[in-house]
N, C-alpha and C. Protein backbone atom coordinates (compact mmCIF):
# COMPACT_ATOMS: atom_id res chain seq x y z
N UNK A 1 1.61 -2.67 29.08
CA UNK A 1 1.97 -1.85 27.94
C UNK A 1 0.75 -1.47 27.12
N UNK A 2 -0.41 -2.11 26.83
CA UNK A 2 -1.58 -2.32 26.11
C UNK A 2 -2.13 -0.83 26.64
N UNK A 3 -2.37 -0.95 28.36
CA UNK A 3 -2.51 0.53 28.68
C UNK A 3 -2.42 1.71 28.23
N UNK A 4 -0.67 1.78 28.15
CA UNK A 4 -0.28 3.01 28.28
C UNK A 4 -0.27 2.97 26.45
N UNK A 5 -0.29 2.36 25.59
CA UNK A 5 -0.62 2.36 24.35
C UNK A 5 -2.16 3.38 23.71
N UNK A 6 -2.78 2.78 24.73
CA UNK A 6 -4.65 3.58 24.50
C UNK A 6 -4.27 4.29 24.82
N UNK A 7 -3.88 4.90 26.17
CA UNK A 7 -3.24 6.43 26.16
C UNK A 7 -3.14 7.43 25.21
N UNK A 8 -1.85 6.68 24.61
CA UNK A 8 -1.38 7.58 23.78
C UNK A 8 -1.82 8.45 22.84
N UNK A 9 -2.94 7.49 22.37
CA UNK A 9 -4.16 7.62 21.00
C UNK A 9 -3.67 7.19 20.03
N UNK A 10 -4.77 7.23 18.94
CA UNK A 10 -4.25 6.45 17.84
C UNK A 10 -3.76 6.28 16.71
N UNK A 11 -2.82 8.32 17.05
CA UNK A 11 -1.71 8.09 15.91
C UNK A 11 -0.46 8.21 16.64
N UNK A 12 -0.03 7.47 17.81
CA UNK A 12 0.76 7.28 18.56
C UNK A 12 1.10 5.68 18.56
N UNK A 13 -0.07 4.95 18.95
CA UNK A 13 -0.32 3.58 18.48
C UNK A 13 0.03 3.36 17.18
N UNK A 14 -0.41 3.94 16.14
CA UNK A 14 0.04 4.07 14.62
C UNK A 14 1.04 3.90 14.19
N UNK A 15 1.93 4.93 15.02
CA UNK A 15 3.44 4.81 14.44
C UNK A 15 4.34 3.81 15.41
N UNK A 16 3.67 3.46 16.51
CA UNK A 16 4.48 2.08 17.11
C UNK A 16 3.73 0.78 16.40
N UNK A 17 2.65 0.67 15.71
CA UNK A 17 2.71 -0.39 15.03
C UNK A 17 3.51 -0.28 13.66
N UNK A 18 3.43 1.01 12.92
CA UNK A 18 4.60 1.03 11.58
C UNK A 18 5.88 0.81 12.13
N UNK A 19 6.45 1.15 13.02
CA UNK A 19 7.80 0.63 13.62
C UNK A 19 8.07 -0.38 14.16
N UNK A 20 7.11 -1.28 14.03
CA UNK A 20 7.43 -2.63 14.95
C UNK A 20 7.37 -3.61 13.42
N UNK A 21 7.15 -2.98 12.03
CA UNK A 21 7.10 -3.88 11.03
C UNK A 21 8.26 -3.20 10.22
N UNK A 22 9.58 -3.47 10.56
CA UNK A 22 10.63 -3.46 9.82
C UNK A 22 11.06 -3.94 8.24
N UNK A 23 11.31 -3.16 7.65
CA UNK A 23 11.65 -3.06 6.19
C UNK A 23 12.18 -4.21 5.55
N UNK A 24 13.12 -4.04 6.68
CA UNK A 24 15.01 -5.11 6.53
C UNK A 24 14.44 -6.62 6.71
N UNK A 25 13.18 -7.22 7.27
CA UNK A 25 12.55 -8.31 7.79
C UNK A 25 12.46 -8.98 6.63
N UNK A 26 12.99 -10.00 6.46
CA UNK A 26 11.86 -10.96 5.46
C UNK A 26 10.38 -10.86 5.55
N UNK A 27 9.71 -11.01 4.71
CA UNK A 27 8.55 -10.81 4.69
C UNK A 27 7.44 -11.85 4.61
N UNK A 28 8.09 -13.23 4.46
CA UNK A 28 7.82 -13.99 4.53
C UNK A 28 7.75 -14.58 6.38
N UNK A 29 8.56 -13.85 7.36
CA UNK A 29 8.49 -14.55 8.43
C UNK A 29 7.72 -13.36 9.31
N UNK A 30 6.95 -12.34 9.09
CA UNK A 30 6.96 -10.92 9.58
C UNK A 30 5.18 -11.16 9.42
N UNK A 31 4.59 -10.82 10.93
CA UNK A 31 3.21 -10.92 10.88
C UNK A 31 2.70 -9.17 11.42
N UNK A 32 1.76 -9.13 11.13
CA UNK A 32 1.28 -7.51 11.68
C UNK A 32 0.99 -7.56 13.07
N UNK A 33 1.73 -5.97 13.69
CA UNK A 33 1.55 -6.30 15.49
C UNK A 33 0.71 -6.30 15.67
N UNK A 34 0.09 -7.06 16.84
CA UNK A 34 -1.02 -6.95 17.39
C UNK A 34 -1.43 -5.73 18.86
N UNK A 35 -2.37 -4.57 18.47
CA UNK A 35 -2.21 -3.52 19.14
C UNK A 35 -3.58 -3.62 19.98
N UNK A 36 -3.92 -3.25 20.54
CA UNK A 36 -5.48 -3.14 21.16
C UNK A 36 -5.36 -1.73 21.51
N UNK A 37 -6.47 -1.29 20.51
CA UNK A 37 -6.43 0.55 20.38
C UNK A 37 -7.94 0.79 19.63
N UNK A 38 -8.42 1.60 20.53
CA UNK A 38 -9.65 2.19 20.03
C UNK A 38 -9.64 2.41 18.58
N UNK A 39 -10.84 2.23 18.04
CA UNK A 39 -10.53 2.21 16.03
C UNK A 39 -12.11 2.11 15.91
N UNK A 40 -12.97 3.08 14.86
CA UNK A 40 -13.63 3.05 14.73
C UNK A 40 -14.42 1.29 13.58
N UNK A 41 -15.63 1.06 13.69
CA UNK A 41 -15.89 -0.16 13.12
C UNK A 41 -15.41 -0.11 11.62
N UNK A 42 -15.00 -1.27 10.72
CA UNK A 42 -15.33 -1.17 9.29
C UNK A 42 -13.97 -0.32 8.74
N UNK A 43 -13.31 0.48 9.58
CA UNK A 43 -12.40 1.33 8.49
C UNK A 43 -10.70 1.00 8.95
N UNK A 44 -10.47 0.95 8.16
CA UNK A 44 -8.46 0.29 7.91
C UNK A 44 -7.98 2.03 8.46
N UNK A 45 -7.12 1.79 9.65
CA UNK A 45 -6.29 2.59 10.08
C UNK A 45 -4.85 2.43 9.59
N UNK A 46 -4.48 1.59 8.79
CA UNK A 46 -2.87 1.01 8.26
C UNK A 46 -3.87 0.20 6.84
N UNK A 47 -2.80 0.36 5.96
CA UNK A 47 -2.31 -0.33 4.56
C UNK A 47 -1.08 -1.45 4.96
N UNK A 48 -0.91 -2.42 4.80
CA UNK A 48 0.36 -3.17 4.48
C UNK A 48 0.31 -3.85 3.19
N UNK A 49 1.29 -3.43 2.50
CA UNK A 49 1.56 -4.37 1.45
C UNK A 49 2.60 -5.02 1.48
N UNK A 50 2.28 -6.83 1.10
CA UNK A 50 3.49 -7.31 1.31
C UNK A 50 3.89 -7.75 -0.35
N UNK A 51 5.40 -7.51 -0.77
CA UNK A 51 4.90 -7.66 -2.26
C UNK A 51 5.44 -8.97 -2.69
N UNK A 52 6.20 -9.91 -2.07
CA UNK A 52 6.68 -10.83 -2.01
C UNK A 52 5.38 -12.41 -1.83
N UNK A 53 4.36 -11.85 -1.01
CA UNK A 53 3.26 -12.75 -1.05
C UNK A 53 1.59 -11.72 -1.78
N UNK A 54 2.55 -11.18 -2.39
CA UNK A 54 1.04 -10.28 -3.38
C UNK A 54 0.19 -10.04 -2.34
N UNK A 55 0.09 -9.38 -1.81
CA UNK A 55 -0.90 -8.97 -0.70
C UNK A 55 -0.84 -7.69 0.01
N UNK A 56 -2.19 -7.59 0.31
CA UNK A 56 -2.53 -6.17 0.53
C UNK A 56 -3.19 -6.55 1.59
N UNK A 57 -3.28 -5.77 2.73
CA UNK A 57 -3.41 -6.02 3.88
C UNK A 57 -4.37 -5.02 4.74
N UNK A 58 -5.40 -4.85 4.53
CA UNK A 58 -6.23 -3.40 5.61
C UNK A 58 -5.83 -3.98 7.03
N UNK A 59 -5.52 -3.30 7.85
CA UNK A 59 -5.38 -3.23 9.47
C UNK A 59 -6.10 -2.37 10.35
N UNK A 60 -6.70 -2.61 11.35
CA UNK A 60 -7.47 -1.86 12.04
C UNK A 60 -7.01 -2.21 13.56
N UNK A 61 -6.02 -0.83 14.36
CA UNK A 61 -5.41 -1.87 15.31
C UNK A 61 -4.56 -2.78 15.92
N UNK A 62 -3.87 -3.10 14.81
CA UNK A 62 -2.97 -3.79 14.25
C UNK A 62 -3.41 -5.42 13.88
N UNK A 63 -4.95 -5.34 13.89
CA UNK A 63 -5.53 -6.50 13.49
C UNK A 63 -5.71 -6.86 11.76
N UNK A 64 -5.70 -7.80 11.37
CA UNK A 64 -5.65 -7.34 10.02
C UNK A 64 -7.52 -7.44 9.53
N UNK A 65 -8.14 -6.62 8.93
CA UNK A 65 -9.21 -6.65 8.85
C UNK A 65 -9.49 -7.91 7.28
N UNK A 66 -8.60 -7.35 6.19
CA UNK A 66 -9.00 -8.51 5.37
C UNK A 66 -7.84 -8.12 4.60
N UNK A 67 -7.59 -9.23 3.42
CA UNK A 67 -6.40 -9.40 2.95
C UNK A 67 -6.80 -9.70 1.24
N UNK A 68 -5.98 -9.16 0.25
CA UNK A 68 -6.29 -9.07 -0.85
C UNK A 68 -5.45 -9.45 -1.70
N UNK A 69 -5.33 -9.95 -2.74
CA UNK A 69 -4.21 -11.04 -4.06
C UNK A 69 -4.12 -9.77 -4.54
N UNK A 70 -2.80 -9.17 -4.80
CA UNK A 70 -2.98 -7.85 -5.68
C UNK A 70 -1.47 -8.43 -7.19
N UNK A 71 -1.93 -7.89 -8.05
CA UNK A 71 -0.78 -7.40 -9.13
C UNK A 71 -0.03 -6.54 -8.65
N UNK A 72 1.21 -6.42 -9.36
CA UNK A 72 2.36 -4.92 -8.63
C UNK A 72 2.82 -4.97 -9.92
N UNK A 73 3.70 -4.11 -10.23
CA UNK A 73 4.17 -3.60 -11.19
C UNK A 73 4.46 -4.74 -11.89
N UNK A 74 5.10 -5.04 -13.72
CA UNK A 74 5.90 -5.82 -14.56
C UNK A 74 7.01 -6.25 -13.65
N UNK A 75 8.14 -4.97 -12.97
CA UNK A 75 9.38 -5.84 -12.53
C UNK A 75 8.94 -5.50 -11.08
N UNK A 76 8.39 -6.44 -10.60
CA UNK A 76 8.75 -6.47 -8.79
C UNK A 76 9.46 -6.60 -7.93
N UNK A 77 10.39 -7.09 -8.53
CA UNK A 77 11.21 -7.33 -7.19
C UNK A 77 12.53 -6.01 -7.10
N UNK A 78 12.61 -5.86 -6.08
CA UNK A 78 13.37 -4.45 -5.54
C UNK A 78 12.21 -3.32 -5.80
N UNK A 79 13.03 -2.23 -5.37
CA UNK A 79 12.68 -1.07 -4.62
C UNK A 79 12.29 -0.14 -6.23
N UNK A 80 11.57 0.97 -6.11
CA UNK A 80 11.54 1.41 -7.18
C UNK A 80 12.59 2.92 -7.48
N UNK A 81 13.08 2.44 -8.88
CA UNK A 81 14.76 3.53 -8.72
C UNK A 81 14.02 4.53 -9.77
N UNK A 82 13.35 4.60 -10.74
CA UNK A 82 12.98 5.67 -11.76
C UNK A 82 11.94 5.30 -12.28
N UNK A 83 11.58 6.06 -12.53
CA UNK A 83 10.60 6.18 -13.65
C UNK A 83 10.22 5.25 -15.10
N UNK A 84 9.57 4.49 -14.85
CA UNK A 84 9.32 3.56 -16.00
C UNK A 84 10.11 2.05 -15.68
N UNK A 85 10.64 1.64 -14.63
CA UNK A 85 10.89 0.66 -14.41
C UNK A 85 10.33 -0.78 -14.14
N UNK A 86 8.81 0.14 -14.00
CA UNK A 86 8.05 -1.59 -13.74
C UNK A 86 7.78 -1.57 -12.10
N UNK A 87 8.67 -1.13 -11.25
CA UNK A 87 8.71 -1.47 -10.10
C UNK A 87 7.44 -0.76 -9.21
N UNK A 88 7.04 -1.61 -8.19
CA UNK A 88 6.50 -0.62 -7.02
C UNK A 88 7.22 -0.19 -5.84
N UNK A 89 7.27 0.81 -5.75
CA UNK A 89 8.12 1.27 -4.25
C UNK A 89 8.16 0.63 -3.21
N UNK A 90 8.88 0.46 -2.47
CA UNK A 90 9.11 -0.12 -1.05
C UNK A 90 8.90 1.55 -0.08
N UNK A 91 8.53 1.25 1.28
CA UNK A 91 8.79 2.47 2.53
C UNK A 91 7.78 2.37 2.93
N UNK A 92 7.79 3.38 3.55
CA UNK A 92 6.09 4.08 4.27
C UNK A 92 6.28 5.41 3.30
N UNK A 93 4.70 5.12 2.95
CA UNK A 93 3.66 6.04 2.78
C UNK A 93 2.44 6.47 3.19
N UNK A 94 1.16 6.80 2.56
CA UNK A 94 0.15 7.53 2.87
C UNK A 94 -0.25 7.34 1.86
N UNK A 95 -1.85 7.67 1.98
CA UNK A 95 -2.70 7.82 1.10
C UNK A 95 -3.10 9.59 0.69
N UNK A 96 -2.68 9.63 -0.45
CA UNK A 96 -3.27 11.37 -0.03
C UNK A 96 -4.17 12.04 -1.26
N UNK A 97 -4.49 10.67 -2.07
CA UNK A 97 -6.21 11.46 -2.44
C UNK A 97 -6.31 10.36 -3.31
N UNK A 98 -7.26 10.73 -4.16
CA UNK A 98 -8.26 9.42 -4.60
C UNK A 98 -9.02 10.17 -5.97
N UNK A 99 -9.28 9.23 -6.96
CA UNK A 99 -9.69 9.91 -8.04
C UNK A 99 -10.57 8.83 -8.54
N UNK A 100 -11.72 9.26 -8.56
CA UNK A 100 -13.02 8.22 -8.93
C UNK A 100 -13.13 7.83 -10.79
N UNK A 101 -12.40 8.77 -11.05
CA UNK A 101 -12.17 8.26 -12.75
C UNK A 101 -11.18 8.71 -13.12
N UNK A 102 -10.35 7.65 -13.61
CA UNK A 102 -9.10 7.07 -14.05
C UNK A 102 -9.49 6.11 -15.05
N UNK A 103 -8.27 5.85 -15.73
CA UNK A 103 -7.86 4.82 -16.61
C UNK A 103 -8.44 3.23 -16.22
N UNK A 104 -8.35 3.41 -14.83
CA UNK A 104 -8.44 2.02 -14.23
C UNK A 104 -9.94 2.49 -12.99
N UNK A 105 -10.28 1.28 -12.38
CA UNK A 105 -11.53 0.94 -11.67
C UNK A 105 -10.89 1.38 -10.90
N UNK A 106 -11.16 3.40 -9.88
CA UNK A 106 -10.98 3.80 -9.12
C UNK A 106 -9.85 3.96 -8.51
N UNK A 107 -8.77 4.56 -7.97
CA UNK A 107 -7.58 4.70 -7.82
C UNK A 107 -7.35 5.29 -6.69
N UNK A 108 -6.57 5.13 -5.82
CA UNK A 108 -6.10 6.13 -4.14
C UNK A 108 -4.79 6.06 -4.74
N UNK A 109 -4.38 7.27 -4.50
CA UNK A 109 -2.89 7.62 -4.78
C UNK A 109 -2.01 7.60 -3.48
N UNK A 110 -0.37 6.70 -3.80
CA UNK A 110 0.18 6.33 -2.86
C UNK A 110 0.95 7.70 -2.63
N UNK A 111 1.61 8.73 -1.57
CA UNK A 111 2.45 9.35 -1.53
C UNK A 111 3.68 9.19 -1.94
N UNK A 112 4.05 8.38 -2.92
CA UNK A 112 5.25 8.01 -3.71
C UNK A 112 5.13 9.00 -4.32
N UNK A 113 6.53 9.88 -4.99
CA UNK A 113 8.09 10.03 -4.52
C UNK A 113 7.88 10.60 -2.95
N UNK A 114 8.95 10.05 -2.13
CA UNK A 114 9.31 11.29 -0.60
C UNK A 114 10.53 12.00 -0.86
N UNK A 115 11.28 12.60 -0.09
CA UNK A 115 12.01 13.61 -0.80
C UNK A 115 13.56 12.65 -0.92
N UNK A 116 13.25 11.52 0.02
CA UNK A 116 14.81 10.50 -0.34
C UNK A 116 14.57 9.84 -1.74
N UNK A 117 13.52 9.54 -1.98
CA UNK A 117 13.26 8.95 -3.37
C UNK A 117 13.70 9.77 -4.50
N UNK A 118 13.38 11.51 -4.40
CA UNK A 118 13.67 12.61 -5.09
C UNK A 118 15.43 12.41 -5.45
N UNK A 119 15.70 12.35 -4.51
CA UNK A 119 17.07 12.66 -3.91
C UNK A 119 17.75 11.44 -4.65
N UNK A 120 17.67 10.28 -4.37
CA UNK A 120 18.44 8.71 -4.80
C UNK A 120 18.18 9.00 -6.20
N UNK A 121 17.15 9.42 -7.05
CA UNK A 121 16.92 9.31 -8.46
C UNK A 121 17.65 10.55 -9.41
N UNK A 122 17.45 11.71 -8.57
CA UNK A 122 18.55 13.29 -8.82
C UNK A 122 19.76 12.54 -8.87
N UNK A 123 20.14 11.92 -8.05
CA UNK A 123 21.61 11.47 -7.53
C UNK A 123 22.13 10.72 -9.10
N UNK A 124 21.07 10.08 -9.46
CA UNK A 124 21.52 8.78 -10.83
C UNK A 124 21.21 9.35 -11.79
N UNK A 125 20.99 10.97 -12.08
CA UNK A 125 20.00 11.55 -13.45
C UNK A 125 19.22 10.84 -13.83
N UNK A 126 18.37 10.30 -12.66
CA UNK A 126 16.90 9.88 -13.30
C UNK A 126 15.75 10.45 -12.77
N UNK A 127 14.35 10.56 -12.63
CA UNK A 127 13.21 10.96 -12.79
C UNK A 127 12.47 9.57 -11.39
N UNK A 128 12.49 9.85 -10.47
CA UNK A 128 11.74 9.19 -9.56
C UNK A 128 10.67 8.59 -10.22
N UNK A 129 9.61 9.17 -11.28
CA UNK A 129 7.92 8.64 -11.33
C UNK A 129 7.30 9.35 -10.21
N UNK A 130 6.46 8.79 -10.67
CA UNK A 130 4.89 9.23 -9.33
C UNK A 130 3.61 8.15 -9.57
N UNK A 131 2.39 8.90 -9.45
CA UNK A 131 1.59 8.45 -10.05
C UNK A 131 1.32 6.66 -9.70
N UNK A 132 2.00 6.01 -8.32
CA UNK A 132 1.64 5.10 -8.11
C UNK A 132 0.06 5.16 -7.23
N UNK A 133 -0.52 4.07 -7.50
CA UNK A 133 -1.98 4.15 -7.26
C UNK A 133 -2.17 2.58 -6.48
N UNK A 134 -3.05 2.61 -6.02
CA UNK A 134 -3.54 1.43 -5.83
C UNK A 134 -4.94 1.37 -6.61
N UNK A 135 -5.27 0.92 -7.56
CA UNK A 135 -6.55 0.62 -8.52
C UNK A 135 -6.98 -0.78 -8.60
N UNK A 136 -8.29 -0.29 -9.44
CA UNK A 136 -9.05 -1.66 -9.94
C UNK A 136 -8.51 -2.17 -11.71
N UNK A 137 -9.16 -3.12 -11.54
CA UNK A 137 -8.44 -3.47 -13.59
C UNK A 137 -9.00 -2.24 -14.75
N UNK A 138 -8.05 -2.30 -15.66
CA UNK A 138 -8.83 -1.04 -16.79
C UNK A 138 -9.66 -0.93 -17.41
N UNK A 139 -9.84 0.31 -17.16
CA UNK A 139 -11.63 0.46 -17.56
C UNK A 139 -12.17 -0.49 -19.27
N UNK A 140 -10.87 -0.38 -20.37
CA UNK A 140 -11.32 -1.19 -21.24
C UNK A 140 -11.20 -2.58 -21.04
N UNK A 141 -10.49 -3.17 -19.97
CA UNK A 141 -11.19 -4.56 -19.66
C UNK A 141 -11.60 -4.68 -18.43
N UNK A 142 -12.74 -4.66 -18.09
CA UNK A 142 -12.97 -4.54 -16.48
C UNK A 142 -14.17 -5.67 -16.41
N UNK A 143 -13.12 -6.98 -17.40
CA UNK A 143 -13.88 -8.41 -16.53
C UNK A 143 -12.64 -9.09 -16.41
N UNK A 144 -11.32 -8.34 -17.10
CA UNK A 144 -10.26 -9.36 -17.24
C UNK A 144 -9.67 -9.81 -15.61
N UNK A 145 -10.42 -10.62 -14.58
CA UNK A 145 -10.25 -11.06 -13.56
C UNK A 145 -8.51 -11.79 -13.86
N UNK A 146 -8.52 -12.16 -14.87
CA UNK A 146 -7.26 -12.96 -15.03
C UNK A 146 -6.09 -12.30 -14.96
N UNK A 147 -6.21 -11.26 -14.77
CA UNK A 147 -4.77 -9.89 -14.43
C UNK A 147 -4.44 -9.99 -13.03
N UNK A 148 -5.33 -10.85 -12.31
CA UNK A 148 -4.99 -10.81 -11.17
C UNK A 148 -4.00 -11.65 -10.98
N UNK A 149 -3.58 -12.83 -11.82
CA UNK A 149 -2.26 -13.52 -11.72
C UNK A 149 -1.39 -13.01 -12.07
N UNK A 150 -1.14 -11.70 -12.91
CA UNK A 150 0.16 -11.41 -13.17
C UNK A 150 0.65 -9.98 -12.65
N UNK A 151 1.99 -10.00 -13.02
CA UNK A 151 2.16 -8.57 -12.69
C UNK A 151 2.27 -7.66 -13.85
N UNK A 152 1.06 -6.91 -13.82
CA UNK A 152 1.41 -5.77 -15.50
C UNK A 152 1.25 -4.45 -15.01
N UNK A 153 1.21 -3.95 -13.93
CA UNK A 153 1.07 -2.98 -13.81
C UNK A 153 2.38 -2.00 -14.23
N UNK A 154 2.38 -0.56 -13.99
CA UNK A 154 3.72 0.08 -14.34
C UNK A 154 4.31 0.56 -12.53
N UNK A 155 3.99 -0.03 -11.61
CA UNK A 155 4.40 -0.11 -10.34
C UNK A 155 3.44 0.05 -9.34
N UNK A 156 1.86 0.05 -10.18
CA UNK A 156 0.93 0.50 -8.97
C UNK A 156 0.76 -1.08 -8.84
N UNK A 157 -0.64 -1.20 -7.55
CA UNK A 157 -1.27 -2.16 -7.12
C UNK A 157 -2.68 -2.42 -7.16
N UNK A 158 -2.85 -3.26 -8.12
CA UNK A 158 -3.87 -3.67 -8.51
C UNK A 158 -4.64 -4.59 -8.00
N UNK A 159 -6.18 -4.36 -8.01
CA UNK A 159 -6.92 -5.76 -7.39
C UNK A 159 -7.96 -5.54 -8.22
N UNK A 160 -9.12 -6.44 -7.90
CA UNK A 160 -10.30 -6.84 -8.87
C UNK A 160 -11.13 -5.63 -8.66
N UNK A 161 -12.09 -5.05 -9.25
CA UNK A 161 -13.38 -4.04 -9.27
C UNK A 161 -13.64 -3.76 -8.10
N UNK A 162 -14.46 -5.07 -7.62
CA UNK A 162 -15.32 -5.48 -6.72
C UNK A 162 -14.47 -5.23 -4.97
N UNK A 163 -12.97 -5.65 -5.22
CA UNK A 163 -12.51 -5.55 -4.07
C UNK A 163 -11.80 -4.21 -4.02
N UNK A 164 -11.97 -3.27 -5.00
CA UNK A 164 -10.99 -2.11 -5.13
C UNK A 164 -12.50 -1.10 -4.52
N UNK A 165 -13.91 -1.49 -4.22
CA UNK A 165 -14.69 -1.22 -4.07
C UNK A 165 -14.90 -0.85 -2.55
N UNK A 166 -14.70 -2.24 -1.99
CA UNK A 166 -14.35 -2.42 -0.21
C UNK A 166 -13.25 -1.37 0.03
N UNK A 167 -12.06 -1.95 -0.67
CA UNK A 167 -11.23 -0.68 -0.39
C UNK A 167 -11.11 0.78 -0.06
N UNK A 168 -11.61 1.15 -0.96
CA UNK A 168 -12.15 2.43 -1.09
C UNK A 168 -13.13 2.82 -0.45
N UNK A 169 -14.30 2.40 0.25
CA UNK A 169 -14.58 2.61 1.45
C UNK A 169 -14.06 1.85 2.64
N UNK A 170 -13.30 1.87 2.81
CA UNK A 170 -12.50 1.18 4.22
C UNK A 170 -11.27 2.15 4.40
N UNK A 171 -11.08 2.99 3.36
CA UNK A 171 -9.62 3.61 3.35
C UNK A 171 -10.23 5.29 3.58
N UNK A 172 -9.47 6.17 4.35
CA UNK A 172 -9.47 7.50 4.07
C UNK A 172 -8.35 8.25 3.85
N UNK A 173 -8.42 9.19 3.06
CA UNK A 173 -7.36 9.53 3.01
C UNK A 173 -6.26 10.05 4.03
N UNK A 174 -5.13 9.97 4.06
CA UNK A 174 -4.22 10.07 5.27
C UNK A 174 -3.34 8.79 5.72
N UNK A 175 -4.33 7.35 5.19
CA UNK A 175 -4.20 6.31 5.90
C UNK A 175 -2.74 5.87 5.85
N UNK A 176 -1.93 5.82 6.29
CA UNK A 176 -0.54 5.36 6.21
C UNK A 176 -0.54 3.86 5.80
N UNK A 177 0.51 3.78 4.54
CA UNK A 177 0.80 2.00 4.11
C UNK A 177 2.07 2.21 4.10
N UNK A 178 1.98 0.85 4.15
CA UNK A 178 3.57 0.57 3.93
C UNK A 178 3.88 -0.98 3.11
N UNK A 179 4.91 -0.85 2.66
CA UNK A 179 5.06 -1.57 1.17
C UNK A 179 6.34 -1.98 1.64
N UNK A 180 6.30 -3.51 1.75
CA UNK A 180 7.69 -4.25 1.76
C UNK A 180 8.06 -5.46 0.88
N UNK A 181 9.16 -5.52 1.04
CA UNK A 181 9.75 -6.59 -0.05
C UNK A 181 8.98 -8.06 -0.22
């Protein structure tokens, strides 16, 4: 199977490793597949976030390259229903751009809302949000390392300066994540 996997290339491989990490899984018993697929050195082809063990996950391959303690929103647990809830989204996404000054130490923006998110929040007269990020701590405290124990964000994912640094070169835009319970 490993074969006909390289074959395919490696946004074929891509989406059989996002499909082999199910939503519905506990996340606690759920490890990243292991793929053997051409991948250039140094750069994360997959995001996983797991939000249940605070962690952020670069993958290259389906190997995990390194793993990060992140903050997530005030209310974490569940899926995110509107706007201002605290929550971070659950699904697959993407990365689809990046903004070197922000509020906070550097930011990649998650493709949060998709058009079911649009749709579930229309459905309840509420306002999906946007604007989830993955960042560093805020620029007016950017030694408070101690944010890394809690959750204050307003649903993005937060990590320290220094590691929002690696990130950001390890990530390009496009990179598909995915965010589970």
């Amino acid at each position: 199977m490993t074969r006909h996997l390289l074959q395919l290339g490696g946004a074929s491989v891509l989406a059989v490793l996002l499909a082999a990490c199910s939503p519905l899984q506990s996340s606690s018993t759920r490890t990243p597949t292991i793929v053997d697929a051409p991948v250039s050195p140094g750069r994360a082809d997959a995001i996983l976030v797991e939000k249940g063990q605070r962690r952020l996950s670069l993958l290259q391959g389906g190997r995990v390259l390194k793993s990060y303690k992140v903050s997530l929103g005030r209310n974490p647990v569940g899926d995110k229903l509107e706007e201002g809830d605290g929550r971070t989204p659950e699904g697959d996404y993407f990365i689809d751009w990046r903004k070197p000054n922000s509020a906070y130490y550097k930011a990649l923006h998650v493709s949060y809302p998709h058009r079911s998110d649009y749709y579930d929040a229309r459905e309840a007269g509420r306002s999906p949000g946007g604007a989830i990020m993955i960042h560093g701590l805020p620029n007016k405290r950017p030694n408070a390392t101690w944010m890394r124990n809690i959750d204050w964000t307003e649903g993005c994912i937060a990590v320290t300066n220094t590691e929002m640094d690696e990130i950001w070169r390890s990530v390009r835009d496009g990179t598909p994540i995915r965010i589970v319970p």
